[in-house]
PDB file of N, CA and C in Angstrom:
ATOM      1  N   UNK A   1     109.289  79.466  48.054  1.00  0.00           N
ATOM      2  CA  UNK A   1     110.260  78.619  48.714  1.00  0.00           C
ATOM      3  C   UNK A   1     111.626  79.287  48.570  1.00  0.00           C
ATOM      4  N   UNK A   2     112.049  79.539  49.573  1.00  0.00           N
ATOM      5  CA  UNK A   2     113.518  80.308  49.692  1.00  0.00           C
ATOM      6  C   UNK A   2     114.813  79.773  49.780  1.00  0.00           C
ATOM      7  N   UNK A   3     114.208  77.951  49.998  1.00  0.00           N
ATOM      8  CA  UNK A   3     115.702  77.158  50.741  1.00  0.00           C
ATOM      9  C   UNK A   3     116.053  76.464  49.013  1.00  0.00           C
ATOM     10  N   UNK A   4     117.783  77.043  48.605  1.00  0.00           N
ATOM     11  CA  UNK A   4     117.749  76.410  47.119  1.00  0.00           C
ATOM     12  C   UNK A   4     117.686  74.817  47.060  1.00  0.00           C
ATOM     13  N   UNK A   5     117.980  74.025  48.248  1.00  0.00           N
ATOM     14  CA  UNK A   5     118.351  72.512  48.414  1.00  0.00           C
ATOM     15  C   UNK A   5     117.059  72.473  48.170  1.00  0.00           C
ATOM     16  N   UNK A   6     115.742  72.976  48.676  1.00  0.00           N
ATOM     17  CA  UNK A   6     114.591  71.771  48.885  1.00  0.00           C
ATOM     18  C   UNK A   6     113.976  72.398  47.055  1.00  0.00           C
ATOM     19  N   UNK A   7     114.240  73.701  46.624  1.00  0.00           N
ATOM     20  CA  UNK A   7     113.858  73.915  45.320  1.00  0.00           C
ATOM     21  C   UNK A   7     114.320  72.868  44.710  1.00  0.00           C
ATOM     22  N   UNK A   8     115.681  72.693  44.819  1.00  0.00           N
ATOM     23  CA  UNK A   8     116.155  71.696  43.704  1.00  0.00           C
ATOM     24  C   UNK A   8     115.941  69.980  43.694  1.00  0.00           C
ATOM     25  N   UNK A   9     115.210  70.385  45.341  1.00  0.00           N
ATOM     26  CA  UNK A   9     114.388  68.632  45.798  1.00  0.00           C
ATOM     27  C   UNK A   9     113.270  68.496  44.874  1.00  0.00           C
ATOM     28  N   UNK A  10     112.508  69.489  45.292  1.00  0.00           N
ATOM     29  CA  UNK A  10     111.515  69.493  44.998  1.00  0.00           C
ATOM     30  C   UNK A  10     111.012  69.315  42.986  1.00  0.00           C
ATOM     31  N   UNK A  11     112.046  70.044  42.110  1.00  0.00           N
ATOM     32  CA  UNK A  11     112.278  70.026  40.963  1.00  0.00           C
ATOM     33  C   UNK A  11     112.515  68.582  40.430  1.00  0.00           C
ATOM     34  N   UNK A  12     113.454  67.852  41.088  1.00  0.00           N
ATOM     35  CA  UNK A  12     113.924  66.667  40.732  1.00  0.00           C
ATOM     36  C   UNK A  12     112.777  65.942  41.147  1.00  0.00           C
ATOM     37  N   UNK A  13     112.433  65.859  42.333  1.00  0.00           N
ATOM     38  CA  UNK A  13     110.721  64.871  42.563  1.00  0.00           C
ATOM     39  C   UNK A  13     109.762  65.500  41.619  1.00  0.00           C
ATOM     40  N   UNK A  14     109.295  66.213  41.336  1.00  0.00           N
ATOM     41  CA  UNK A  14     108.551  66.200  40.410  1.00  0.00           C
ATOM     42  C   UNK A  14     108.904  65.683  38.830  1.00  0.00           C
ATOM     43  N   UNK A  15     109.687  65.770  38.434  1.00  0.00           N
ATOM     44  CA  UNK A  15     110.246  65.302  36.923  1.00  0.00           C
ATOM     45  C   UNK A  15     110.428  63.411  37.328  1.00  0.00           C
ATOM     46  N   UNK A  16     110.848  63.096  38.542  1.00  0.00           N
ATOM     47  CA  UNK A  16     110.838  61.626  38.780  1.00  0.00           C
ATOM     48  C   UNK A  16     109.278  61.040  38.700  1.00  0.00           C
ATOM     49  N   UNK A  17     108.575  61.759  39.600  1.00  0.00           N
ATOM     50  CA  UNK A  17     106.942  61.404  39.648  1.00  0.00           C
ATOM     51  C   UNK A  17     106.289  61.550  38.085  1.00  0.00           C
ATOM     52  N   UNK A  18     106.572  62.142  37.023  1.00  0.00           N
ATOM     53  CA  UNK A  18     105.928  62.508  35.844  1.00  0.00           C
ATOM     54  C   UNK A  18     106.677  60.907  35.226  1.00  0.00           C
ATOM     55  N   UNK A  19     107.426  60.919  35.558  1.00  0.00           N
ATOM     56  CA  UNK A  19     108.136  59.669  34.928  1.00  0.00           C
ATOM     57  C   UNK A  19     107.505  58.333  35.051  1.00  0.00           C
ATOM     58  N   UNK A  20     107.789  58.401  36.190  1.00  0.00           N
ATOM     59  CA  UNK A  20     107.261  57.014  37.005  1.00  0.00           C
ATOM     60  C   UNK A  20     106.020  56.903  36.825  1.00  0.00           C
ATOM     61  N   UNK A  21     104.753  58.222  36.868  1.00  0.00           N
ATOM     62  CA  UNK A  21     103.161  58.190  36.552  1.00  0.00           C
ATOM     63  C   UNK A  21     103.203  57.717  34.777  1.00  0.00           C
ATOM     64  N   UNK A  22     103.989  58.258  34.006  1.00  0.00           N
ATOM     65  CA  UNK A  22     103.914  57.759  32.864  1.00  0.00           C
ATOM     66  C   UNK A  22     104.385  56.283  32.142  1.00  0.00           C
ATOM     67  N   UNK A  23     105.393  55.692  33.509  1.00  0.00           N
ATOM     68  CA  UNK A  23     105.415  54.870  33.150  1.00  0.00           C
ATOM     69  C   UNK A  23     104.928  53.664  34.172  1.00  0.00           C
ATOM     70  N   UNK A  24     103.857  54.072  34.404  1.00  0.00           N
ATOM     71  CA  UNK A  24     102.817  52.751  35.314  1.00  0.00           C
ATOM     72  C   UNK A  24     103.721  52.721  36.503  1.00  0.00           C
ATOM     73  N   UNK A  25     104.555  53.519  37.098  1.00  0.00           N
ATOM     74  CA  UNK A  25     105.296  52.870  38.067  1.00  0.00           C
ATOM     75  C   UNK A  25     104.642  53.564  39.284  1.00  0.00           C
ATOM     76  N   UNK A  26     104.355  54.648  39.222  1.00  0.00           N
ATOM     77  CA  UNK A  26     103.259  55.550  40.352  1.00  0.00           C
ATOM     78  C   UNK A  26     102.675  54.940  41.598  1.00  0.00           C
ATOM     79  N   UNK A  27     102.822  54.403  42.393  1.00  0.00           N
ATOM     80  CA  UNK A  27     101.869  53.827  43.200  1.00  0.00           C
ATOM     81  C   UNK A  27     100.960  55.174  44.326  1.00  0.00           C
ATOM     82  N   UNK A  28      99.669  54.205  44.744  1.00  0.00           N
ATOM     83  CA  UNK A  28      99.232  54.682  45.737  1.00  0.00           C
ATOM     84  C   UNK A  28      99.560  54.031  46.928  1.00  0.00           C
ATOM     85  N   UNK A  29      99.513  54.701  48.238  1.00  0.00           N
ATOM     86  CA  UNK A  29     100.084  53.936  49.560  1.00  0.00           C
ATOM     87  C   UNK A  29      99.721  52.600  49.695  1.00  0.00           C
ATOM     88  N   UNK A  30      98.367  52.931  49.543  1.00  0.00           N
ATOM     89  CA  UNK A  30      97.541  50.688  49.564  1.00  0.00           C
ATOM     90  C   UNK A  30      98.412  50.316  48.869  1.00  0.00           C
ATOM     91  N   UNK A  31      98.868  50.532  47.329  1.00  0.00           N
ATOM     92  CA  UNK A  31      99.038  49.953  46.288  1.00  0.00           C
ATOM     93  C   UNK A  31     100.743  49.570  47.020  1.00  0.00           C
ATOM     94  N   UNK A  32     101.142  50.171  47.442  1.00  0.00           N
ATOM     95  CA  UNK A  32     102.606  49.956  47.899  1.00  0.00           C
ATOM     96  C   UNK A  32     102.915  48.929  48.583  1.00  0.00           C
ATOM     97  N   UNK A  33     101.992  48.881  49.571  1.00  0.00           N
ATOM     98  CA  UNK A  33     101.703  47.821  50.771  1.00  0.00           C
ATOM     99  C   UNK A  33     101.372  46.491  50.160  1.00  0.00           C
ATOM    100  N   UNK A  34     100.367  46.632  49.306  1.00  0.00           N
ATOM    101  CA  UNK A  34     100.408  45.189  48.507  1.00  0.00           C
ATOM    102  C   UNK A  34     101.562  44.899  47.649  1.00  0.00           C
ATOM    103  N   UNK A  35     102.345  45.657  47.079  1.00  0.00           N
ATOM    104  CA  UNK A  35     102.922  44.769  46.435  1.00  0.00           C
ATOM    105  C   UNK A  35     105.092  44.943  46.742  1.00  0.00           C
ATOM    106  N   UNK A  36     104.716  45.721  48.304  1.00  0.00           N
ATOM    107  CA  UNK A  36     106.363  45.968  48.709  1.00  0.00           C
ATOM    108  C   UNK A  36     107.226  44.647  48.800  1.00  0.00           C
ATOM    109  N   UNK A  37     106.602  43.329  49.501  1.00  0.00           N
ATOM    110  CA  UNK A  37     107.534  42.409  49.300  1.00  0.00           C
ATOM    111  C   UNK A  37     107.667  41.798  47.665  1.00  0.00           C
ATOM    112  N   UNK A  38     106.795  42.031  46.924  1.00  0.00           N
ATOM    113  CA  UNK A  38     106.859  41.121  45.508  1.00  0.00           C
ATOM    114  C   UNK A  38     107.699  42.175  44.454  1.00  0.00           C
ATOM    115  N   UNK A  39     106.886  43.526  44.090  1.00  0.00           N
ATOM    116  CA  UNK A  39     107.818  43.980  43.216  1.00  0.00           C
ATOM    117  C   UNK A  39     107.888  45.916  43.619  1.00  0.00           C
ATOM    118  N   UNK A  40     108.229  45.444  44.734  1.00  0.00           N
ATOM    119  CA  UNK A  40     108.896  46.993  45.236  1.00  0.00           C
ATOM    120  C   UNK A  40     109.563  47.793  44.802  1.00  0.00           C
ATOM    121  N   UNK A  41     110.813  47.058  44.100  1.00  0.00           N
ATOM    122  CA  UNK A  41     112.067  47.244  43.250  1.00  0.00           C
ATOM    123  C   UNK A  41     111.630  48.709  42.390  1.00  0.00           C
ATOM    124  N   UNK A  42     110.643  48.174  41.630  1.00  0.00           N
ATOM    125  CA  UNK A  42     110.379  49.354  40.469  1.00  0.00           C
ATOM    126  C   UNK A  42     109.449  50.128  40.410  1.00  0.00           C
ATOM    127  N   UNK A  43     109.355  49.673  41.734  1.00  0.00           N
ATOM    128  CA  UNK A  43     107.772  51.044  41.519  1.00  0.00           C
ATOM    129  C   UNK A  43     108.387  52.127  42.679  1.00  0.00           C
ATOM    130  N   UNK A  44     107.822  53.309  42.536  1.00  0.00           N
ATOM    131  CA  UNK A  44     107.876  54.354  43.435  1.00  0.00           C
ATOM    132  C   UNK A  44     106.588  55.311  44.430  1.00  0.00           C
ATOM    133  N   UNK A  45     106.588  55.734  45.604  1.00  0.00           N
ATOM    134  CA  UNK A  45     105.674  56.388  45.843  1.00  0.00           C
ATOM    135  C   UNK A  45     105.915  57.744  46.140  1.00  0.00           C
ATOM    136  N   UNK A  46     104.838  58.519  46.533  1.00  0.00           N
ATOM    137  CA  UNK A  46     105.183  60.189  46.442  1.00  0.00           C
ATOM    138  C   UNK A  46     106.493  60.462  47.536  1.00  0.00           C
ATOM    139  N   UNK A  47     106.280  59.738  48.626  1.00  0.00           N
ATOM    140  CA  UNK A  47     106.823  59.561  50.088  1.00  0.00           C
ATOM    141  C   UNK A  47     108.654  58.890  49.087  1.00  0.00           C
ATOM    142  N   UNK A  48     108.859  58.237  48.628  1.00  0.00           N
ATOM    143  CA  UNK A  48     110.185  57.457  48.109  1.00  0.00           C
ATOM    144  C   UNK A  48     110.294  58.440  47.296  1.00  0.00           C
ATOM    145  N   UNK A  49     109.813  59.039  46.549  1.00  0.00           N
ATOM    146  CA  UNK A  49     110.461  59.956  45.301  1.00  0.00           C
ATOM    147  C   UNK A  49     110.938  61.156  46.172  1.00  0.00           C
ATOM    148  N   UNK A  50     110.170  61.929  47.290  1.00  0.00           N
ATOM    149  CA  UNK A  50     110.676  63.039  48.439  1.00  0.00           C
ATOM    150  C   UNK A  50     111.466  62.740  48.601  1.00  0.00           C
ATOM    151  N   UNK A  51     111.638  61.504  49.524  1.00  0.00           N
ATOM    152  CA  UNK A  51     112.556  61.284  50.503  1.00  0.00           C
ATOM    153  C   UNK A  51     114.254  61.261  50.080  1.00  0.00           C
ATOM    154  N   UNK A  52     113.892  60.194  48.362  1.00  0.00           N
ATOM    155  CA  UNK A  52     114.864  60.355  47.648  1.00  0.00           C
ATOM    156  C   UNK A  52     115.703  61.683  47.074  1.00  0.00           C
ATOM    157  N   UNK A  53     115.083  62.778  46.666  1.00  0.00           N
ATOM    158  CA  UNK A  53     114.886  63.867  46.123  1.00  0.00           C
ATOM    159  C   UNK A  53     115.651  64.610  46.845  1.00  0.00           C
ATOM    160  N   UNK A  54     114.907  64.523  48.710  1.00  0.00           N
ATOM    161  CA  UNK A  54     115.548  65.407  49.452  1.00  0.00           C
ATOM    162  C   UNK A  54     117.132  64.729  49.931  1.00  0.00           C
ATOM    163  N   UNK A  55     116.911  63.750  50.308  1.00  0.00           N
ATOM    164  CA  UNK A  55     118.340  63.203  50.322  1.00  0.00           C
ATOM    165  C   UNK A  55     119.271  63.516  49.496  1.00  0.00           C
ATOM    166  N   UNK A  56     119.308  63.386  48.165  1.00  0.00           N
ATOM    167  CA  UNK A  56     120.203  64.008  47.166  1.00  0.00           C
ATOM    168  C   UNK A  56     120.657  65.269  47.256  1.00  0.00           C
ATOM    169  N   UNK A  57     119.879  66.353  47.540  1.00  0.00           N
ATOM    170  CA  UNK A  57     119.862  67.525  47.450  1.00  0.00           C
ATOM    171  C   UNK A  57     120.209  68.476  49.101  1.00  0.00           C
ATOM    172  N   UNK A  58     119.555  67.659  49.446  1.00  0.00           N
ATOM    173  CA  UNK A  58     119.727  68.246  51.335  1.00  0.00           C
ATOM    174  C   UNK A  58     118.452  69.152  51.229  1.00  0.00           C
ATOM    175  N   UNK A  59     117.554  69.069  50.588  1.00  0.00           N
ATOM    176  CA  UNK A  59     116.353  69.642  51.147  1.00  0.00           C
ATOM    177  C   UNK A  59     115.293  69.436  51.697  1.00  0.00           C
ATOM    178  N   UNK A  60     114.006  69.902  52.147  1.00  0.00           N
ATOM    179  CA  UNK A  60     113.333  69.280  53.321  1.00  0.00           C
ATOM    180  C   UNK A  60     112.354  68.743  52.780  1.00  0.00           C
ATOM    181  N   UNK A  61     112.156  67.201  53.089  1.00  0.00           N
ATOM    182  CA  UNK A  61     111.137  65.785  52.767  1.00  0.00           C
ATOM    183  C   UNK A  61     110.013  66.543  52.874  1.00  0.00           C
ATOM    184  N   UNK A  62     109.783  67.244  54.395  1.00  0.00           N
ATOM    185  CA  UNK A  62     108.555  67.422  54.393  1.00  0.00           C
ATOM    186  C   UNK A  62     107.793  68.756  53.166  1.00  0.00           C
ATOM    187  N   UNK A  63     108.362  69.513  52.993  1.00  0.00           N
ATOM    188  CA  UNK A  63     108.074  70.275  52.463  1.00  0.00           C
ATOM    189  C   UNK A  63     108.132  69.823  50.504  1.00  0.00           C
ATOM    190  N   UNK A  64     108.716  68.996  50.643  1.00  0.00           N
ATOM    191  CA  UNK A  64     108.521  68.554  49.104  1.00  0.00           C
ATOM    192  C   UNK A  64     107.423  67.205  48.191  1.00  0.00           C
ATOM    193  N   UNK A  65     107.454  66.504  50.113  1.00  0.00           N
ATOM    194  CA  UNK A  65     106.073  65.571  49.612  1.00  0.00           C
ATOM    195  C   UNK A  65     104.871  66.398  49.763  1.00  0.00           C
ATOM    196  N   UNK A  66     104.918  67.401  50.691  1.00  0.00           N
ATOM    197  CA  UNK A  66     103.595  68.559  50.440  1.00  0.00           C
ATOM    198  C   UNK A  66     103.076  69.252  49.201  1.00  0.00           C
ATOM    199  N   UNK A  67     104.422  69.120  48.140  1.00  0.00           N
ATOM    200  CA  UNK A  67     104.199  69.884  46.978  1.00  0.00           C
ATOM    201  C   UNK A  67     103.859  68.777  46.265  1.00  0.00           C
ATOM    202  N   UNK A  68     104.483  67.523  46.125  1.00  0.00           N
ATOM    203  CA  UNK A  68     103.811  66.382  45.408  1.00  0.00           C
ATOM    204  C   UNK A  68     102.583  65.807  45.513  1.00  0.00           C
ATOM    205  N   UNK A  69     102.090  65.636  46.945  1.00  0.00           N
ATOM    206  CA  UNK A  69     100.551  65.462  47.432  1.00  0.00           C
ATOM    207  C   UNK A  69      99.476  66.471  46.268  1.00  0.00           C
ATOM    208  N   UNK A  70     100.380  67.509  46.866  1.00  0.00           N
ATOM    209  CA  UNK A  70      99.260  68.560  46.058  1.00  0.00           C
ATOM    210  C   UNK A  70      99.304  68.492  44.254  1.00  0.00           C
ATOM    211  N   UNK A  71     100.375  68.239  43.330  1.00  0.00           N
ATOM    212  CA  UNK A  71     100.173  67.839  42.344  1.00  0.00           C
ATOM    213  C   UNK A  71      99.932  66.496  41.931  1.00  0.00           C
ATOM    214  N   UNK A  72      99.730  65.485  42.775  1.00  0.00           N
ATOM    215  CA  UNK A  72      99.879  64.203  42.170  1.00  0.00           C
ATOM    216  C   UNK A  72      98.256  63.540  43.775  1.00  0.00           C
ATOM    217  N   UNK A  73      97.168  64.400  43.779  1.00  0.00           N
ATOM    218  CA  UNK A  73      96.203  63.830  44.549  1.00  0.00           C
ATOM    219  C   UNK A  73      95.822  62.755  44.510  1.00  0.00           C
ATOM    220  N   UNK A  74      95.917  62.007  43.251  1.00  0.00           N
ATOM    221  CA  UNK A  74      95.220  60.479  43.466  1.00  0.00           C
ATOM    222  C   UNK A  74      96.416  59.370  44.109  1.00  0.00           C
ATOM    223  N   UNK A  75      97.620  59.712  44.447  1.00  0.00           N
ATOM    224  CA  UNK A  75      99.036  59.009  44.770  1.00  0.00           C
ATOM    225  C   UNK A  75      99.024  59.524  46.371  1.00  0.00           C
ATOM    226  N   UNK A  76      98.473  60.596  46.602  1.00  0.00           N
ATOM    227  CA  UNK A  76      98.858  60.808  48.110  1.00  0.00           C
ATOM    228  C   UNK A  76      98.200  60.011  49.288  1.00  0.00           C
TER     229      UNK A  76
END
């Protein structure tokens, strides 16, 4: 990866996802859908931790939920 914004996306989503998997907050997509109106607030998915990640940074969503899919398979 050559673009430094989506490295440094991509760095920060992963250290958020280790977080959030360790602390029960991890969801899978179903899992999101059931519980987005009740307690959305604190949980995160691979897609919200990117999106977040890249926003901060200016690097590219797509290319950083591709790297999370691929380390975090049971969440994608």
């Amino acid at each position: 990866m050559h673009d430094p914004a989506t490295r440094r996306a991509l760095d920060q989503a992963l250290q958020l996802a280790r977080e959030c998997h360790d602390r029960h907050r991890l969801l899978k997509p179903f899992e999101a859908m059931a519980v987005a109106c009740k307690d959305g607030h604190s949980t995160e998915t691979l897609y919200s931790i990117a999106r977040n990640a890249a926003f901060a940074t200016g690097g590219d969503v797509d290319i950083v939920l591709k790297h999370l899919e691929h380390a975090w398979p049971d969440f994608a």
